[in-house]
PDB file of N, CA and C in Angstrom:
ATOM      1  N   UNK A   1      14.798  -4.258  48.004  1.00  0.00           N
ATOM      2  CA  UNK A   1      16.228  -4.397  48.065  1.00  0.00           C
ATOM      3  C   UNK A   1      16.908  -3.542  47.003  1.00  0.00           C
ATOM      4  N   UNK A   2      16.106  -3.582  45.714  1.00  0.00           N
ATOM      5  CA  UNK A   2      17.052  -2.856  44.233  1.00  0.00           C
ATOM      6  C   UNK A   2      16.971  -1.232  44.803  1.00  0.00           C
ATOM      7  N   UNK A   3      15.645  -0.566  45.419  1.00  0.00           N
ATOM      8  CA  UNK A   3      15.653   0.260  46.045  1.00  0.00           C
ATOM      9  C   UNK A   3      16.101   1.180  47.061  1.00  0.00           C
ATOM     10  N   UNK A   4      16.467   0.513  47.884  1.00  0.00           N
ATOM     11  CA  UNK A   4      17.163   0.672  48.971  1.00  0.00           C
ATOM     12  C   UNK A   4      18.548   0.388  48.988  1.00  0.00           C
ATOM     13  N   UNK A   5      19.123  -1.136  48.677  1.00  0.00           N
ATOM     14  CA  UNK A   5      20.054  -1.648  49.723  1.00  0.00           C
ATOM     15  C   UNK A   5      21.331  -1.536  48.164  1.00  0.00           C
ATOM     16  N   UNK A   6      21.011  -1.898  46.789  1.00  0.00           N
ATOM     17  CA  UNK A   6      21.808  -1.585  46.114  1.00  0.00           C
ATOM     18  C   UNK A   6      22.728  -0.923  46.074  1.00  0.00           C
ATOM     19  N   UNK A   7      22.243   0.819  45.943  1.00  0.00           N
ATOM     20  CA  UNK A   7      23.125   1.844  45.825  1.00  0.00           C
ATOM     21  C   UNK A   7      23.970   1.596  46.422  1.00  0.00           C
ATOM     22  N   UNK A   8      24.006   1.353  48.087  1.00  0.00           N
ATOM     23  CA  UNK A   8      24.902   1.359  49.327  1.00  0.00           C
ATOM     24  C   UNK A   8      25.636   0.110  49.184  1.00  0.00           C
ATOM     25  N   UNK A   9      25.417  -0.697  48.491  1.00  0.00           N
ATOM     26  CA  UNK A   9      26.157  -2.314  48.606  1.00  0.00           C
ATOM     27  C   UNK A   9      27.454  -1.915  47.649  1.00  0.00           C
ATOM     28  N   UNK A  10      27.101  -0.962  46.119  1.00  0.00           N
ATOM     29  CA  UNK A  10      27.891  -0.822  45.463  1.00  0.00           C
ATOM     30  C   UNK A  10      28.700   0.571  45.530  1.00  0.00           C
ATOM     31  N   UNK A  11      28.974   1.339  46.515  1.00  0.00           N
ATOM     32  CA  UNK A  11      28.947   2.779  46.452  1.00  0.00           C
ATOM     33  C   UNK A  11      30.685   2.719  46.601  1.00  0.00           C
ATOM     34  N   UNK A  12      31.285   1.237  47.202  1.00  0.00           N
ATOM     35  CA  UNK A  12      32.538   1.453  47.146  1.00  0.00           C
ATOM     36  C   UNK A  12      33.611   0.861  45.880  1.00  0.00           C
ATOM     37  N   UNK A  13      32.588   0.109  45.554  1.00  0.00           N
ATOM     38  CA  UNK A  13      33.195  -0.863  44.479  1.00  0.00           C
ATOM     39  C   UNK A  13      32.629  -0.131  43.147  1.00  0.00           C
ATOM     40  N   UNK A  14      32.000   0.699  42.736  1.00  0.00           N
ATOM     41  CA  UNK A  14      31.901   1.167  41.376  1.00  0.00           C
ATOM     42  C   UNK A  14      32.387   2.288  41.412  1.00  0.00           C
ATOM     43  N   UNK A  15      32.623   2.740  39.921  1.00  0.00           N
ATOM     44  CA  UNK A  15      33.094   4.630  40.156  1.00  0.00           C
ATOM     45  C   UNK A  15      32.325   5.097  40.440  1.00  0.00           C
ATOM     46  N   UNK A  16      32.434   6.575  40.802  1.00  0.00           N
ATOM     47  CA  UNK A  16      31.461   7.250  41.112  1.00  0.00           C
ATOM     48  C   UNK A  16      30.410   7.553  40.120  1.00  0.00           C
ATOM     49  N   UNK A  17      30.703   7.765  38.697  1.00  0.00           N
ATOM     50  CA  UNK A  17      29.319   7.783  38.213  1.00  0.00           C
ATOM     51  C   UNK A  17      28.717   6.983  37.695  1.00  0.00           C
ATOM     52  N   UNK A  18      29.476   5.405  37.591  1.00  0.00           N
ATOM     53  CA  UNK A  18      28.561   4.381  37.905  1.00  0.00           C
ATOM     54  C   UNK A  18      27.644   3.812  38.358  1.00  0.00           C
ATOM     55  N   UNK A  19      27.746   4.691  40.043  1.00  0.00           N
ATOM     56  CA  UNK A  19      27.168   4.410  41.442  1.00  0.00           C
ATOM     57  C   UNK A  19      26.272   5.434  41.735  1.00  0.00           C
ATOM     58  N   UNK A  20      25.997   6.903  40.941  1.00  0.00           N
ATOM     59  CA  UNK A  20      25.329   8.246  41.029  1.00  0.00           C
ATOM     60  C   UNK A  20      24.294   7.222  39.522  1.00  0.00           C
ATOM     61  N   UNK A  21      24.850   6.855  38.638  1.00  0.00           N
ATOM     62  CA  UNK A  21      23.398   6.239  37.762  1.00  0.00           C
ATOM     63  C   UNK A  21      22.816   5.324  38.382  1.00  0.00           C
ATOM     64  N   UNK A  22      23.265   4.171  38.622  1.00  0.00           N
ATOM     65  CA  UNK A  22      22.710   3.055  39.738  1.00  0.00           C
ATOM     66  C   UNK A  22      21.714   3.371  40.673  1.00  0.00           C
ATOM     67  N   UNK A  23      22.040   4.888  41.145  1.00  0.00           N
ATOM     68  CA  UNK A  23      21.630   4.923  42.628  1.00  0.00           C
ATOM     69  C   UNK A  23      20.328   5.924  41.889  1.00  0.00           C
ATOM     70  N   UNK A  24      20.561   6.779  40.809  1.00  0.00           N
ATOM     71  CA  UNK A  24      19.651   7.571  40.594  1.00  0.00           C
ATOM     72  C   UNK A  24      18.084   6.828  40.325  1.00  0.00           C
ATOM     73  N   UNK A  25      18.577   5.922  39.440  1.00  0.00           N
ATOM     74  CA  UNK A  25      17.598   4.671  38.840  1.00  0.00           C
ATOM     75  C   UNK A  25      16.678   3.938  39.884  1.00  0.00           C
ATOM     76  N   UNK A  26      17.453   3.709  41.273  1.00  0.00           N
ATOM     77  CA  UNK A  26      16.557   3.284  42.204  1.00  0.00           C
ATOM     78  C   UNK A  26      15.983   4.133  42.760  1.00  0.00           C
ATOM     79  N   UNK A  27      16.225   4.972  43.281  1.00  0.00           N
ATOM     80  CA  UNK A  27      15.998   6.521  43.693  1.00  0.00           C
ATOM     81  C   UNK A  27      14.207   6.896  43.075  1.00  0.00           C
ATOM     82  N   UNK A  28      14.827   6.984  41.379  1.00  0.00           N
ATOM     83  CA  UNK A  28      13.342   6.832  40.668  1.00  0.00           C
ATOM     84  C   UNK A  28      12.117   5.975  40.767  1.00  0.00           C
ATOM     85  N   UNK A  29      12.349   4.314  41.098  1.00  0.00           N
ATOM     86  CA  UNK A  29      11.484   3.650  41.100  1.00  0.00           C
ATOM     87  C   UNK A  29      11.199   3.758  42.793  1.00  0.00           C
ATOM     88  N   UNK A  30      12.220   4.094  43.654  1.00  0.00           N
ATOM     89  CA  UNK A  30      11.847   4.483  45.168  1.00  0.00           C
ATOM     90  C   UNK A  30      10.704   5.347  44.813  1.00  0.00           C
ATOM     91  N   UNK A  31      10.818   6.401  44.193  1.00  0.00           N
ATOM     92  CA  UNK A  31      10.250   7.330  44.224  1.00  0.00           C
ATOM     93  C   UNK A  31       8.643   7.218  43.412  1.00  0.00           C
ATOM     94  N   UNK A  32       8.742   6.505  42.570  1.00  0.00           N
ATOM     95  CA  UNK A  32       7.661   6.090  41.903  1.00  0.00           C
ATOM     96  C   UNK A  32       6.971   4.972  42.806  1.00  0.00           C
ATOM     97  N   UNK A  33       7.022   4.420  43.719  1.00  0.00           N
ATOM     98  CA  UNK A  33       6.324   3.004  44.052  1.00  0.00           C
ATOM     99  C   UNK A  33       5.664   3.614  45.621  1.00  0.00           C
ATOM    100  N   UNK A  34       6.025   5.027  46.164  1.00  0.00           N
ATOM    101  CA  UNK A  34       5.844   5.897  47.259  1.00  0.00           C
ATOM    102  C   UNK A  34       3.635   5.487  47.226  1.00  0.00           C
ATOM    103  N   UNK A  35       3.580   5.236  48.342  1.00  0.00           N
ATOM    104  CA  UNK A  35       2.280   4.986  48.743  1.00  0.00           C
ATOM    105  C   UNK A  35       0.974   6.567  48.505  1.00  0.00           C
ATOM    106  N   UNK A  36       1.976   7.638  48.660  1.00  0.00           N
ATOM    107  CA  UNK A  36       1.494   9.093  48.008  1.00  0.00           C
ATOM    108  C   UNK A  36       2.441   9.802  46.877  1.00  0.00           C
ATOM    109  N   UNK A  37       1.737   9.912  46.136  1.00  0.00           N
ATOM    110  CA  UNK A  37       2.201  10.680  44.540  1.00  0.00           C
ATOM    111  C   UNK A  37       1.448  11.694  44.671  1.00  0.00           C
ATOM    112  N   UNK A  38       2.491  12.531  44.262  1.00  0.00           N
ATOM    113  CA  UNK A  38       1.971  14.242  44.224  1.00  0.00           C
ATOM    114  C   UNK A  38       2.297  14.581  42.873  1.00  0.00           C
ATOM    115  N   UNK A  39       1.640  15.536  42.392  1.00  0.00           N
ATOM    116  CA  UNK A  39       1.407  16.024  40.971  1.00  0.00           C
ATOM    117  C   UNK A  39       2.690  16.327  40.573  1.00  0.00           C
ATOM    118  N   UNK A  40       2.924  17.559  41.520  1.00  0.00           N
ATOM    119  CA  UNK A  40       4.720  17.840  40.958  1.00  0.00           C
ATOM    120  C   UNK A  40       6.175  16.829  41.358  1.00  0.00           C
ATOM    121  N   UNK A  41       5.257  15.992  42.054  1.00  0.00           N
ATOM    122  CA  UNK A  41       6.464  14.876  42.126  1.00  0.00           C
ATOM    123  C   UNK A  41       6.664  14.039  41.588  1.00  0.00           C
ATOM    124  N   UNK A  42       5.475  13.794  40.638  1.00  0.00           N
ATOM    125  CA  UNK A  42       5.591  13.186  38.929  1.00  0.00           C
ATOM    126  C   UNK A  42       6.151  14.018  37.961  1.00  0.00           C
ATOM    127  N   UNK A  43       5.719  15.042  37.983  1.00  0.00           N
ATOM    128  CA  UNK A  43       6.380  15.934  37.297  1.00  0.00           C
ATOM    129  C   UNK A  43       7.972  16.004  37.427  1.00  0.00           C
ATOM    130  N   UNK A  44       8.955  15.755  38.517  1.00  0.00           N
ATOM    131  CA  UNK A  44       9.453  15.757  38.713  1.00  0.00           C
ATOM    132  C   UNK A  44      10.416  14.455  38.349  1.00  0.00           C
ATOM    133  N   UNK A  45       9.577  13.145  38.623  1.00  0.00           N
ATOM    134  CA  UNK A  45      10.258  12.145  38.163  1.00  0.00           C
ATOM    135  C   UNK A  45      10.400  12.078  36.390  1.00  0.00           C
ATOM    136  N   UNK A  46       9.216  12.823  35.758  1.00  0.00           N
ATOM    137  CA  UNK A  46       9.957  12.911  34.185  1.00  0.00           C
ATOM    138  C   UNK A  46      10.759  13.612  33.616  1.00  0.00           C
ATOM    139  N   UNK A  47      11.275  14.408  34.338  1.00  0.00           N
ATOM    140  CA  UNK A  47      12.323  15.306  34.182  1.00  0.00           C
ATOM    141  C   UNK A  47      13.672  14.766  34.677  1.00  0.00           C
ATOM    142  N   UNK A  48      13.665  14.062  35.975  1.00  0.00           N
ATOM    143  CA  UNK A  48      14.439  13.213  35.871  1.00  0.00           C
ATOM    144  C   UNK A  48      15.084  11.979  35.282  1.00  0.00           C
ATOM    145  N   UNK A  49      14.199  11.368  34.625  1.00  0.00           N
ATOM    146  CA  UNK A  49      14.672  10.137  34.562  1.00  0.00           C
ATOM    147  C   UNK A  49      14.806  10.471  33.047  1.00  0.00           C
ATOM    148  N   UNK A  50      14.711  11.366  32.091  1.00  0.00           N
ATOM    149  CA  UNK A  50      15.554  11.291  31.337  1.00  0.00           C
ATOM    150  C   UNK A  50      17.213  11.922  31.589  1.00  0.00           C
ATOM    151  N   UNK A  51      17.238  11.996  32.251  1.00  0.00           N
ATOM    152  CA  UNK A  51      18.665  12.035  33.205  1.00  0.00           C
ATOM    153  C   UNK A  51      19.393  11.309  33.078  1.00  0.00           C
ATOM    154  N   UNK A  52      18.999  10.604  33.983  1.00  0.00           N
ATOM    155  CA  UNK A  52      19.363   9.424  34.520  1.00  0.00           C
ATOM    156  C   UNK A  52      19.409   8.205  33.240  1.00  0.00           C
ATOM    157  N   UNK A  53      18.518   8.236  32.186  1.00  0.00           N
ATOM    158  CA  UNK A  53      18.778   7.209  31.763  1.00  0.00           C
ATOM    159  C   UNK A  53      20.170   7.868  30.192  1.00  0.00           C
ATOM    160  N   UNK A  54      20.388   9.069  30.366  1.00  0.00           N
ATOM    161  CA  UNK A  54      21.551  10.127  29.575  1.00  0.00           C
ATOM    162  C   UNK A  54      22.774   9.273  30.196  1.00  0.00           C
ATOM    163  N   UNK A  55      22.409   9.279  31.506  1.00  0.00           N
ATOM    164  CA  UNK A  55      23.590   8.676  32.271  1.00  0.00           C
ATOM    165  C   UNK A  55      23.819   7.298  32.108  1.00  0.00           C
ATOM    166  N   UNK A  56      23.203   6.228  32.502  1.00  0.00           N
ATOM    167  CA  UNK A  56      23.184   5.002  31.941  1.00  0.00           C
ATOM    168  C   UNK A  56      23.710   4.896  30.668  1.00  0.00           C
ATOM    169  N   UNK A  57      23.277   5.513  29.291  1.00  0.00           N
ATOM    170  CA  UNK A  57      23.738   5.361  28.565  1.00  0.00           C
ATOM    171  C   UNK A  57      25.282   5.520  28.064  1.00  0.00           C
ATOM    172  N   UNK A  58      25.675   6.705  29.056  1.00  0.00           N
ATOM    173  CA  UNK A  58      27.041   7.035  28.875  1.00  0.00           C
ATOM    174  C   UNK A  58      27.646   5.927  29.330  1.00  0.00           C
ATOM    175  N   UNK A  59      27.306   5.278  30.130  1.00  0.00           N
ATOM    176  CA  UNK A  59      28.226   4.229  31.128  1.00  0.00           C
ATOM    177  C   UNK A  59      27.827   2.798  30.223  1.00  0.00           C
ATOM    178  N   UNK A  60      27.236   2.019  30.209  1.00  0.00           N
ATOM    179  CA  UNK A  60      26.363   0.558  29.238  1.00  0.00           C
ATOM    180  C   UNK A  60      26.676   0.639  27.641  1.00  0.00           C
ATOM    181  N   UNK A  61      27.147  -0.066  27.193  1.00  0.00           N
ATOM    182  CA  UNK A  61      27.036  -0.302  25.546  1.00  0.00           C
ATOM    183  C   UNK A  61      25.739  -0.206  24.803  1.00  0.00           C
ATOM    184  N   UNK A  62      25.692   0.171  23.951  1.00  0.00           N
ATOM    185  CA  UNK A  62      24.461   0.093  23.526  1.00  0.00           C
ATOM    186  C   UNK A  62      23.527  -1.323  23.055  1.00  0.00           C
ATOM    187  N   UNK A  63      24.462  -2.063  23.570  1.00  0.00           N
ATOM    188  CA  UNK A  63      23.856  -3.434  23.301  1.00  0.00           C
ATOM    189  C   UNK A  63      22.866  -3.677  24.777  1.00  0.00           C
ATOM    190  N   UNK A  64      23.546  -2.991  25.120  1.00  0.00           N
ATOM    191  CA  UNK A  64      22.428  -3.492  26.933  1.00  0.00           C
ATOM    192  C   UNK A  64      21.034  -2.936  26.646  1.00  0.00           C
ATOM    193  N   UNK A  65      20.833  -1.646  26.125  1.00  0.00           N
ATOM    194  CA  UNK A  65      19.836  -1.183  26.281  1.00  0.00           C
ATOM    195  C   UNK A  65      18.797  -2.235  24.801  1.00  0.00           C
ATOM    196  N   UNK A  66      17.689  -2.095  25.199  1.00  0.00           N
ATOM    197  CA  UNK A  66      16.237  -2.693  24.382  1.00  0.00           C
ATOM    198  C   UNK A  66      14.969  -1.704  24.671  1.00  0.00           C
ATOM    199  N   UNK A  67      14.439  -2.534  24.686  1.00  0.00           N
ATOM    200  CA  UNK A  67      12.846  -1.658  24.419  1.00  0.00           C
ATOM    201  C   UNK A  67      12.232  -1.691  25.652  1.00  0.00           C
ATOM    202  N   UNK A  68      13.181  -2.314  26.963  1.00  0.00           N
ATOM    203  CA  UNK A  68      12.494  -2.261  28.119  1.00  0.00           C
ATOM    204  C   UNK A  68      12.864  -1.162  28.758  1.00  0.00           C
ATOM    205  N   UNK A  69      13.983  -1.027  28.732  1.00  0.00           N
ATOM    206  CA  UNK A  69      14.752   0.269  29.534  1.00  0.00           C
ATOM    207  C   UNK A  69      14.489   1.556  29.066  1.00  0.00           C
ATOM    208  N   UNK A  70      13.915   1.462  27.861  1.00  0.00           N
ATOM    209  CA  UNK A  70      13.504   2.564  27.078  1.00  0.00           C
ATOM    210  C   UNK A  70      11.879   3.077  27.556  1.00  0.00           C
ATOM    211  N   UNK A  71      11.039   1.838  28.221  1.00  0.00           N
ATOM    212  CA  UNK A  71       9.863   1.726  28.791  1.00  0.00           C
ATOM    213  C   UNK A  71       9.466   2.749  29.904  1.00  0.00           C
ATOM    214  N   UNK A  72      10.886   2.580  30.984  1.00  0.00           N
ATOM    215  CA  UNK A  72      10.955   3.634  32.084  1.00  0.00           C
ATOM    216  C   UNK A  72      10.515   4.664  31.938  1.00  0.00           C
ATOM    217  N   UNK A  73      10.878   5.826  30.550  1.00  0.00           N
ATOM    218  CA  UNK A  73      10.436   6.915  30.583  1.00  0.00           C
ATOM    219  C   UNK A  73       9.047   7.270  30.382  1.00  0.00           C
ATOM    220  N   UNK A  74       8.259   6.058  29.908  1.00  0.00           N
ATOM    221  CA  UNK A  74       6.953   6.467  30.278  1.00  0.00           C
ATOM    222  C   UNK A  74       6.076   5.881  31.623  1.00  0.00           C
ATOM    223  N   UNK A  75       6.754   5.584  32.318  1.00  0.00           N
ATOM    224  CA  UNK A  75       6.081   4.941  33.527  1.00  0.00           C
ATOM    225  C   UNK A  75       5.882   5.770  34.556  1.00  0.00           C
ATOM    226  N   UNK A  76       6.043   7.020  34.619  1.00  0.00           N
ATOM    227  CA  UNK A  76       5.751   8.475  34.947  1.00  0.00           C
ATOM    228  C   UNK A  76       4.826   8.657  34.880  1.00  0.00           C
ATOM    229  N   UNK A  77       4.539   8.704  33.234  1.00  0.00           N
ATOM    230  CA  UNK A  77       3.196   9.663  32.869  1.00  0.00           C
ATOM    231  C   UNK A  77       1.703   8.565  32.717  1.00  0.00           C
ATOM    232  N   UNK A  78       2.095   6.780  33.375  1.00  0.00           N
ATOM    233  CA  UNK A  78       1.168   5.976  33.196  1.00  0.00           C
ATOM    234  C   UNK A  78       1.182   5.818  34.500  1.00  0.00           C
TER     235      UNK A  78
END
């Protein structure tokens, strides 16, 4: 559901780059949980998702973020 049905539930009700981080974030774990992983498509998700989480940060206080969200960026390379 966080995968899929999120982005689209919120795409009218958040701003737009509210809804481009939201959506990127699922996008990533879509992309990470894929039944085939390809070399450069890992490669690809660590290049992204420090992106994405540039973005999050712009948007969230820094009180939201902890040591879990910070976790994401190595769940790529594990």
């Amino acid at each position: 559901m966080m995968q899929r049905l999120l982005p689209f539930a919120f795409k009218e009700l958040l701003p737009r780059n509210v809804h481009e981080a939201i959506a990127g974030i699922s996008g990533f774990f879509r992309d990470l949980c894929t039944r085939s992983v390809t070399l450069e498509g890992i490669e690809n998700l660590k290049t992204n998702i420090a992106v994405i989480q540039c973005n999050l940060e712009k948007i969230f206080p820094p009180s939201f973020f902890d040591v879990m969200e910070h976790l994401v960026i190595h769940l790529a390379r594990e």
